[in-house]
N, C-alpha and C. Protein backbone atom coordinates (compact mmCIF):
# COMPACT_ATOMS: atom_id res chain seq x y z
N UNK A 1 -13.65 6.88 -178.43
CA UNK A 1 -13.15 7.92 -179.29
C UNK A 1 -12.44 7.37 -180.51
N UNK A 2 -12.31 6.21 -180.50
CA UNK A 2 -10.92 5.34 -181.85
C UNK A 2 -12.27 5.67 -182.81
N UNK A 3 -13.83 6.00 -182.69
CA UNK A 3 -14.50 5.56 -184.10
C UNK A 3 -14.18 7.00 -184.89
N UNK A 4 -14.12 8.17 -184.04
CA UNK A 4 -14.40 9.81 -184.74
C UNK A 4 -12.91 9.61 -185.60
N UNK A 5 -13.04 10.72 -186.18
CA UNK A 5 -11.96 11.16 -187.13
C UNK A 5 -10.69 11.36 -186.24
N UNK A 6 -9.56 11.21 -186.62
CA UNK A 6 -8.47 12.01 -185.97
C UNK A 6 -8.57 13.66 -185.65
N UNK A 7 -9.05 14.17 -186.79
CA UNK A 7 -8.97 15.79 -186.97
C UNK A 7 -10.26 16.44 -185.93
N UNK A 8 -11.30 15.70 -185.52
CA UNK A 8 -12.33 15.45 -185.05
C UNK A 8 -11.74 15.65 -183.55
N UNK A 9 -11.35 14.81 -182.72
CA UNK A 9 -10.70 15.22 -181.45
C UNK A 9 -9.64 15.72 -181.63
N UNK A 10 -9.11 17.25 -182.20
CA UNK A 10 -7.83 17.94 -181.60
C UNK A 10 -8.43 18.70 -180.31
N UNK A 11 -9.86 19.12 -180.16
CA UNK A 11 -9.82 19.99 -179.15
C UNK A 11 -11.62 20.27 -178.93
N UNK A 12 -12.34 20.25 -177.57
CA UNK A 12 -13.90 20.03 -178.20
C UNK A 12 -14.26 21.79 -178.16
N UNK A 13 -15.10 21.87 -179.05
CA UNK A 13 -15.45 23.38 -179.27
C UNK A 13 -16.67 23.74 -178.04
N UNK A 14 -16.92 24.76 -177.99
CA UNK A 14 -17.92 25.21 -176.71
C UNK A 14 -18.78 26.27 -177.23
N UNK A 15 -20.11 26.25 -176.97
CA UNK A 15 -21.29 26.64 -177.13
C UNK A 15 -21.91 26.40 -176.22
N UNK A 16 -23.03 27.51 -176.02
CA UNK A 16 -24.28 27.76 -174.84
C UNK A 16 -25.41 27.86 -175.31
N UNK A 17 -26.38 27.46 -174.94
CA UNK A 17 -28.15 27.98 -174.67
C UNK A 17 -28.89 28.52 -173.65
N UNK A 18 -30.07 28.86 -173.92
CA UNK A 18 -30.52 29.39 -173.00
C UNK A 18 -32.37 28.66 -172.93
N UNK A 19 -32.70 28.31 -171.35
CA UNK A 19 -33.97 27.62 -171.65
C UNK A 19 -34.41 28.39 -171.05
N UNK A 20 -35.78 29.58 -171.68
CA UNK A 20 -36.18 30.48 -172.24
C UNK A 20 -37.59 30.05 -171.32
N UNK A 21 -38.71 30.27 -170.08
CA UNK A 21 -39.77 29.67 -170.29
C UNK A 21 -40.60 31.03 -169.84
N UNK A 22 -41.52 31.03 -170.36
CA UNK A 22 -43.24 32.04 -170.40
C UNK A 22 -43.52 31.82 -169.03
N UNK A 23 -44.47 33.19 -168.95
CA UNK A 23 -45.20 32.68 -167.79
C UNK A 23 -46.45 31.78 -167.00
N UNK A 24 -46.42 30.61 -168.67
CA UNK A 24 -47.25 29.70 -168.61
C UNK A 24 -46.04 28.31 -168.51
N UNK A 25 -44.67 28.22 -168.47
CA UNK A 25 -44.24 27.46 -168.19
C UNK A 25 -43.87 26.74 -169.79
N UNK A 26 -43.71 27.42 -170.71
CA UNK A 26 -43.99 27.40 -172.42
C UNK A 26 -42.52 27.23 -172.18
N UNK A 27 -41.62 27.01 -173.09
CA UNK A 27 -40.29 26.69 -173.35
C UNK A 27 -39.89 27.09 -174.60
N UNK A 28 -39.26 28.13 -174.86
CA UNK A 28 -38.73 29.04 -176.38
C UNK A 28 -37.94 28.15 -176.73
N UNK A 29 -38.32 27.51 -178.21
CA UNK A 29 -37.74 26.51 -179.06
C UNK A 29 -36.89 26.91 -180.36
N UNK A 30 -36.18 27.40 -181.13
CA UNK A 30 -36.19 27.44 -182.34
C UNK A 30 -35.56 26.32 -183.21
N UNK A 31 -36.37 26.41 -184.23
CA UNK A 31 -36.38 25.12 -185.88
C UNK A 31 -34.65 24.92 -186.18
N UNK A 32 -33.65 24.28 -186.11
CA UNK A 32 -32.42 24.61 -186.95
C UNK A 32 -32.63 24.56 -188.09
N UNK A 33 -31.97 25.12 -189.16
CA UNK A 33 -31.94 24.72 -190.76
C UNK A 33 -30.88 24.26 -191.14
N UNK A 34 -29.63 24.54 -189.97
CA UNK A 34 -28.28 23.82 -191.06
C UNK A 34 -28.10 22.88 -189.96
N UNK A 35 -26.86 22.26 -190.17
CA UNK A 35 -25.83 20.84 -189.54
C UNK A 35 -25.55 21.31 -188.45
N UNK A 36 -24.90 20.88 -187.58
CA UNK A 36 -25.49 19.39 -187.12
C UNK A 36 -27.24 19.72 -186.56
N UNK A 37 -28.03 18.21 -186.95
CA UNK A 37 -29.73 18.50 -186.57
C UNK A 37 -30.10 19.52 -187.06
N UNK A 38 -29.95 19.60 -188.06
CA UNK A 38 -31.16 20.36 -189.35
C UNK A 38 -32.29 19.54 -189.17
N UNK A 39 -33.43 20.71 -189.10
CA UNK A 39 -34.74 20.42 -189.04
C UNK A 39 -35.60 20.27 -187.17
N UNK A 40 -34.08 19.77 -186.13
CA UNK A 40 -35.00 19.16 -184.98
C UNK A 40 -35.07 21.18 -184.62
N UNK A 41 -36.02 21.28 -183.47
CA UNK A 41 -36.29 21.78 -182.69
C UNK A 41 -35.19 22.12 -181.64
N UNK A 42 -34.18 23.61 -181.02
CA UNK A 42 -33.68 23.13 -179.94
C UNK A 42 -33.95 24.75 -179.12
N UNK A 43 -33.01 24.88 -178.38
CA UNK A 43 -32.99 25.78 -177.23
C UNK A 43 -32.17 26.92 -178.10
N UNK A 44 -32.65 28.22 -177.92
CA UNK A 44 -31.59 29.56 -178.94
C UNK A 44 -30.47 29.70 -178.06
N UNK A 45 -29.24 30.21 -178.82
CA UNK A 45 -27.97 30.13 -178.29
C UNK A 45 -26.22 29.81 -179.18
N UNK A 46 -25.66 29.97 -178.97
CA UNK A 46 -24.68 29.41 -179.98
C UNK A 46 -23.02 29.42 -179.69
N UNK A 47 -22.24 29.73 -180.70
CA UNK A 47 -20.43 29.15 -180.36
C UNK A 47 -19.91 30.19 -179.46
N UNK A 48 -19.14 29.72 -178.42
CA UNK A 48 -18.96 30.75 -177.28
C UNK A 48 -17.76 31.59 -178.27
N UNK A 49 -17.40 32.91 -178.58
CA UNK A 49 -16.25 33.60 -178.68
C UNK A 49 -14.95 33.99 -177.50
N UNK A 50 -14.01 33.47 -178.34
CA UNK A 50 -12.64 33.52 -177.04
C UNK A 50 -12.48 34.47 -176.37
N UNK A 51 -12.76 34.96 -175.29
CA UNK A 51 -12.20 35.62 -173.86
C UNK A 51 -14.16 36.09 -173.83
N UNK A 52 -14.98 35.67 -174.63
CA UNK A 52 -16.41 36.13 -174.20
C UNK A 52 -17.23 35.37 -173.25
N UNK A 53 -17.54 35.43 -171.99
CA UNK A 53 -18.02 34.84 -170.96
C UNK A 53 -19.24 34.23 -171.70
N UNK A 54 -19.79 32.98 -171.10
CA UNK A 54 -20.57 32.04 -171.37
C UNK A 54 -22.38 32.97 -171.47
N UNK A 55 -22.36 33.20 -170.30
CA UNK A 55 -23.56 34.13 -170.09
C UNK A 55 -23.89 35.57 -170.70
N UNK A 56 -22.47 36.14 -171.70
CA UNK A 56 -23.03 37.27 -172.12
C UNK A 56 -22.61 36.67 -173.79
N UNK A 57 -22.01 35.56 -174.09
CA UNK A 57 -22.48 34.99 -175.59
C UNK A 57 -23.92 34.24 -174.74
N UNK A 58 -24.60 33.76 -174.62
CA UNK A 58 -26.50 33.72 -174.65
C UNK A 58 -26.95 34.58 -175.10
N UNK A 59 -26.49 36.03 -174.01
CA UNK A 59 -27.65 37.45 -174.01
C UNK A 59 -27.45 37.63 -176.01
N UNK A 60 -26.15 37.89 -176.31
CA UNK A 60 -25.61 38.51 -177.76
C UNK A 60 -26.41 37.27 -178.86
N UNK A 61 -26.23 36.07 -178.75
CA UNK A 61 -26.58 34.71 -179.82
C UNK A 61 -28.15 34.97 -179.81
N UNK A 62 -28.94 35.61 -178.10
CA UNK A 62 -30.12 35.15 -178.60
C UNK A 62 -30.66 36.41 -178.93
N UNK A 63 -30.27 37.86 -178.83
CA UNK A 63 -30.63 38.90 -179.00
C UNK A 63 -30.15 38.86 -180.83
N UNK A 64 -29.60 38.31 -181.43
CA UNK A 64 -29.12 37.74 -182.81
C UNK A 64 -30.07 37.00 -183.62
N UNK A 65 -30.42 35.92 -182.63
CA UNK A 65 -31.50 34.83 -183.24
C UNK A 65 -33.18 35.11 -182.82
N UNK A 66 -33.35 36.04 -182.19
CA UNK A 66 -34.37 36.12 -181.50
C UNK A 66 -34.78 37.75 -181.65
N UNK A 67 -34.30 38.63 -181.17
CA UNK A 67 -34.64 39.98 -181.25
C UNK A 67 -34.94 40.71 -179.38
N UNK A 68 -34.43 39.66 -178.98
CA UNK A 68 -34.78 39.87 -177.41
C UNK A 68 -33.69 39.53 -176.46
N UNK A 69 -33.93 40.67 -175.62
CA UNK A 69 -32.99 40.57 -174.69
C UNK A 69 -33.98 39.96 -173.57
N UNK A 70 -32.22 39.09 -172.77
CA UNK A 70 -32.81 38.13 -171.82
C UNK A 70 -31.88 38.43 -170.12
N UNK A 71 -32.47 37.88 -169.25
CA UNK A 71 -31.40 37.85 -167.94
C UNK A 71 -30.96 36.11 -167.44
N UNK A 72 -29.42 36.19 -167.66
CA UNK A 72 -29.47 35.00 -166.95
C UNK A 72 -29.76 34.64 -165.56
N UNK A 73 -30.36 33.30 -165.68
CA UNK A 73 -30.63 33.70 -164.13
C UNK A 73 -30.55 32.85 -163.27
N UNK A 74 -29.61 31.50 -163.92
CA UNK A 74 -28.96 30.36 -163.33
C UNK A 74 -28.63 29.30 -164.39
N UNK A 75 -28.12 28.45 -163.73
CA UNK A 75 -27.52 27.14 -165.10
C UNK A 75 -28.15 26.02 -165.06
N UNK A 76 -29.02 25.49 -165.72
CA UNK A 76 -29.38 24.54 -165.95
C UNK A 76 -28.90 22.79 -165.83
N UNK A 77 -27.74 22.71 -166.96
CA UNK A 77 -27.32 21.70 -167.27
C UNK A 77 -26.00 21.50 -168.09
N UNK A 78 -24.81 20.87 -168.37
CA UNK A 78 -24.25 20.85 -168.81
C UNK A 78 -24.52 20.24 -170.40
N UNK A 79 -24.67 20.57 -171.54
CA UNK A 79 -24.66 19.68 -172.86
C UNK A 79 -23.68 18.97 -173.32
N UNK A 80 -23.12 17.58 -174.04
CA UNK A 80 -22.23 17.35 -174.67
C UNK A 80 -22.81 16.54 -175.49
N UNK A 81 -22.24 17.48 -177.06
CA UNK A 81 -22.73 16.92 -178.19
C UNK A 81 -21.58 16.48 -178.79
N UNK A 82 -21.37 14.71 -179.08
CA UNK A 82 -20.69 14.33 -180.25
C UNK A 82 -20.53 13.42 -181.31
N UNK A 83 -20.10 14.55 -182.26
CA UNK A 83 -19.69 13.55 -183.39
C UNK A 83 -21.77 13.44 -184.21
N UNK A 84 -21.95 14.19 -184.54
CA UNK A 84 -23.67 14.29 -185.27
C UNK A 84 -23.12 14.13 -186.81
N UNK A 85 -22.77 13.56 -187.15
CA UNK A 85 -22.29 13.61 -188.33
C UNK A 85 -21.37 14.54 -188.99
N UNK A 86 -20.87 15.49 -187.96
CA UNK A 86 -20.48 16.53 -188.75
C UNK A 86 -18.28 16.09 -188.13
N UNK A 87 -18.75 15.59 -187.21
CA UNK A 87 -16.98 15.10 -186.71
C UNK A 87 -16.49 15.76 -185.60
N UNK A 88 -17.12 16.68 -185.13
CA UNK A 88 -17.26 17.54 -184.08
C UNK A 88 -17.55 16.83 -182.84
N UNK A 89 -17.19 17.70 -181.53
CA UNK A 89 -17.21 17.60 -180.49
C UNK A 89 -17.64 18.87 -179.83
N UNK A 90 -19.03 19.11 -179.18
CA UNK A 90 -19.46 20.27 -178.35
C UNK A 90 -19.53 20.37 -176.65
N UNK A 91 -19.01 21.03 -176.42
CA UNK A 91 -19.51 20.79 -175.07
C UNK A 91 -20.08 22.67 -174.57
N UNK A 92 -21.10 22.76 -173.92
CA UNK A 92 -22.60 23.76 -173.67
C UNK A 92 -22.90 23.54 -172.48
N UNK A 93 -22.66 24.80 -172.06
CA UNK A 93 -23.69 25.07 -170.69
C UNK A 93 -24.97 25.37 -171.21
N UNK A 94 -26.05 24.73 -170.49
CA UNK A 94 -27.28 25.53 -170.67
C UNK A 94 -27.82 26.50 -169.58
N UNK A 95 -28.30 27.65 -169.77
CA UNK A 95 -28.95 28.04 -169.02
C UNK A 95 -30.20 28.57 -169.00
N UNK A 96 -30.83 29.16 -167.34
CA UNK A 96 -31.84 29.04 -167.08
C UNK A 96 -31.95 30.66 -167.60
N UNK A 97 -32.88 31.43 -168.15
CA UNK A 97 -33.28 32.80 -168.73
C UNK A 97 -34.57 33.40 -168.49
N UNK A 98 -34.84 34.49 -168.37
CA UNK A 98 -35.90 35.13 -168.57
C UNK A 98 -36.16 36.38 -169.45
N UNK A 99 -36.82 36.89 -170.12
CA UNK A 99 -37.18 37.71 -171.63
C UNK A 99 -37.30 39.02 -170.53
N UNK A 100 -36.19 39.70 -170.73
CA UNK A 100 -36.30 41.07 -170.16
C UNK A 100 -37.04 42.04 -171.11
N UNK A 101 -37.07 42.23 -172.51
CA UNK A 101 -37.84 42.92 -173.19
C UNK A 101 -37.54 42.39 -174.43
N UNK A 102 -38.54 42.66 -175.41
CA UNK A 102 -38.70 42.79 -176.64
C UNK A 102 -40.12 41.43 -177.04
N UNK A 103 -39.95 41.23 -177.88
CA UNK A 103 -41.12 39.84 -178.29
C UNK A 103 -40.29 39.72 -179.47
N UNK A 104 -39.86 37.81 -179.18
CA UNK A 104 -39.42 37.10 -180.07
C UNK A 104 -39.59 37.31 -181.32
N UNK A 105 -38.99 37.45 -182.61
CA UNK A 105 -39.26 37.30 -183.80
C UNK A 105 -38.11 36.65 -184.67
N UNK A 106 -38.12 36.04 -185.44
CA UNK A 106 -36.81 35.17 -186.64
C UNK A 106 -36.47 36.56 -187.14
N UNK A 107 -34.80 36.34 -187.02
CA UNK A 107 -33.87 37.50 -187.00
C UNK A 107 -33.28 36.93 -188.37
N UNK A 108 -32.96 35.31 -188.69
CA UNK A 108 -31.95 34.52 -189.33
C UNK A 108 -32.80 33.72 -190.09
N UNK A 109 -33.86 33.97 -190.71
CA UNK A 109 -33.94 33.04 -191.77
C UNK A 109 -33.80 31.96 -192.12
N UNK A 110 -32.07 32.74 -192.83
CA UNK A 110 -31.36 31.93 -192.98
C UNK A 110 -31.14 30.53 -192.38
N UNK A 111 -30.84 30.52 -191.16
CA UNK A 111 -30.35 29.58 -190.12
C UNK A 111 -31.31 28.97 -189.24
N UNK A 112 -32.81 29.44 -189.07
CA UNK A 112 -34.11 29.09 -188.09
C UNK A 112 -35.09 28.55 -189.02
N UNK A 113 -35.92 27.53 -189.57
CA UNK A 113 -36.73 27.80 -189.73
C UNK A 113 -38.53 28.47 -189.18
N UNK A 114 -38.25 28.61 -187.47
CA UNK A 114 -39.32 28.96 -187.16
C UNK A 114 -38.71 28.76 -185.79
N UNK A 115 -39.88 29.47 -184.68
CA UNK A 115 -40.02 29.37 -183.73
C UNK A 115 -41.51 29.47 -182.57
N UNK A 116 -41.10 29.19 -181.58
CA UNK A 116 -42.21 28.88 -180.79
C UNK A 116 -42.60 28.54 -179.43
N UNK A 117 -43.50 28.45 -178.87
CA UNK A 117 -43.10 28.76 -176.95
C UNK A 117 -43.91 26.87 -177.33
N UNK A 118 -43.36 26.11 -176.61
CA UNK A 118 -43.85 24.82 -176.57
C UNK A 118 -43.39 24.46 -175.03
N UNK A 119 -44.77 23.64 -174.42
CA UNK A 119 -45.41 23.03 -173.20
C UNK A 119 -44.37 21.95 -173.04
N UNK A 120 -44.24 21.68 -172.34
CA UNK A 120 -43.36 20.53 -171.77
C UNK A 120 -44.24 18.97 -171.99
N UNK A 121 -45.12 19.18 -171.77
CA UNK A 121 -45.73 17.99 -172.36
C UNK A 121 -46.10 18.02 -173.89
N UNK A 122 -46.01 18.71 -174.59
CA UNK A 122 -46.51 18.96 -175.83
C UNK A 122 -44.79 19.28 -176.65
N UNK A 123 -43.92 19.06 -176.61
CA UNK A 123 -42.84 19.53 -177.30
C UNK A 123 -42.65 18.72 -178.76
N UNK A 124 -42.00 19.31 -179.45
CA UNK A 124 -41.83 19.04 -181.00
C UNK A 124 -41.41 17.02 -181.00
N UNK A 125 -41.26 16.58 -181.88
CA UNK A 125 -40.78 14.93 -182.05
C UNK A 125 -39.19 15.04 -182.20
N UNK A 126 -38.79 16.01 -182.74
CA UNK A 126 -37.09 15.99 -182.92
C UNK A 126 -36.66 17.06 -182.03
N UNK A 127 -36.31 16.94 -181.26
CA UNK A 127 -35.29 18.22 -180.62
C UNK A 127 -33.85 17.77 -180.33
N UNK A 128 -32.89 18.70 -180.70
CA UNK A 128 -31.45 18.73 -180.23
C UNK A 128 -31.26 18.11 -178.90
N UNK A 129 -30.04 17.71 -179.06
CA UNK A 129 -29.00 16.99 -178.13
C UNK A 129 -29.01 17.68 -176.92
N UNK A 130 -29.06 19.20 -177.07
CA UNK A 130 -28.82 20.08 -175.68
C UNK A 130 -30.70 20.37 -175.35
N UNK A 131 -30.98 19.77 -176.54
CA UNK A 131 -32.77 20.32 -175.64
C UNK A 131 -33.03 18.80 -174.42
N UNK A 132 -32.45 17.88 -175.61
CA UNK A 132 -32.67 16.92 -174.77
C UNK A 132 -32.72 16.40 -173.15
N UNK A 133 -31.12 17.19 -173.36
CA UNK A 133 -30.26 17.01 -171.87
C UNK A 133 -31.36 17.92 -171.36
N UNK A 134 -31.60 19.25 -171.56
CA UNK A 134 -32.30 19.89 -170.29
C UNK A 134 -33.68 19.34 -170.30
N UNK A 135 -34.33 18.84 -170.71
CA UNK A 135 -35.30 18.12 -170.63
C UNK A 135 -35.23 16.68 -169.05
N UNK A 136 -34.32 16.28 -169.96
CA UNK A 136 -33.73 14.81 -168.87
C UNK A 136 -33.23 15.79 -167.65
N UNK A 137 -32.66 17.11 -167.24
CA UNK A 137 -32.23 17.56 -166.09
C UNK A 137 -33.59 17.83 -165.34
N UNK A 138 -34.47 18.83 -166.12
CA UNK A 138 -35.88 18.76 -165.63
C UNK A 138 -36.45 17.81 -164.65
N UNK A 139 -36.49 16.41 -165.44
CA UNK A 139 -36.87 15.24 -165.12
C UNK A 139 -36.36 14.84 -163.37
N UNK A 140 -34.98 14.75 -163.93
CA UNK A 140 -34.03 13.98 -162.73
C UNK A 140 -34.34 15.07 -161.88
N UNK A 141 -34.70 16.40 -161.82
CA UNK A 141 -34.60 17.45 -160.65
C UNK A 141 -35.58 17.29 -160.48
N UNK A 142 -37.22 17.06 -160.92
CA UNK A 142 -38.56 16.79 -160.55
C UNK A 142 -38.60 15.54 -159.73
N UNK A 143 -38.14 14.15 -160.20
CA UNK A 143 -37.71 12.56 -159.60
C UNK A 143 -37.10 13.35 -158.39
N UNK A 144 -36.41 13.99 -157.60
CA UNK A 144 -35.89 14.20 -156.38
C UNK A 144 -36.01 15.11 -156.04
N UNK A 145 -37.11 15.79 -156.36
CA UNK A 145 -37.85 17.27 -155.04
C UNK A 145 -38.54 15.98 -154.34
N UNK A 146 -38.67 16.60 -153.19
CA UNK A 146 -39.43 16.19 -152.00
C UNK A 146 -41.13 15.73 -151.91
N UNK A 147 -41.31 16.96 -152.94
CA UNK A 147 -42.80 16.73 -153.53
C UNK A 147 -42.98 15.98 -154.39
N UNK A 148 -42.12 15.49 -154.78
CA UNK A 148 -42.65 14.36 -156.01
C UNK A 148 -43.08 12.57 -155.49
């Protein structure tokens, strides 16, 4: 921690996602456009609000970024993002979701450049820090089922 800024660790901020998958096993991605990881690919979701439970900032961030309401429907993985250039410290639950109604569409412009259901073997070249981790949880939980 001596390399980040002083102002950088007073306190780490908290944000959630949600990993979103089809019933082909597709994984709902969206483009970022601003900081931190402009441009990669990650999981929709965003800054938790104070006294707002983790699981109903998802439903609100992705019904925001997305146009769809979702059900949580377990937790994935823990995220911790720090210090991306921006001096920050994140720490994110991810969780596991399913699309109760609507069909995805870019709500934010502004803030997405695009989105998209992407295969687990086929996923974008840049994805976020928290796509990452649930990716690597995937992994490590596939490496120790029984069937593998």
């Amino acid at each position: 921690m001596a390399d980040l800024p002083a102002a950088s660790v007073a306190y780490p901020e908290v944000g959630c996602g949600a990993a979103i998958f089809d019933p082909s096993g597709r994984l709902l991605l969206i483009q970022r456009l601003t900081e931190p990881e402009a441009g990669a690919w990650g999981l929709p979701g965003g800054k938790i609000d104070f006294g707002e439970p983790a699981r109903v900032t998802a439903r609100r961030e992705i019904a925001e970024e997305l146009g769809i309401d979702i059900e949580v429907t377990g937790l994935a993985c823990i995220a911790e993002i720090l210090d991306q250039g921006d001096g920050r410290h994140w720490v994110s639950p991810i969780f596991f979701a399913r699309v109760v109604s609507g069909t995805p569409r870019l709500m934010e412009p502004e803030k997405h450049g695009g989105f998209g259901w992407h295969a687990l073997d086929a996923l974008p070249s840049r994805l976020t820090i928290p796509t990452q981790a649930l990716i690597a949880s995937l992994e490590t939980a596939s490496a120790a089922s029984p069937t593998s």
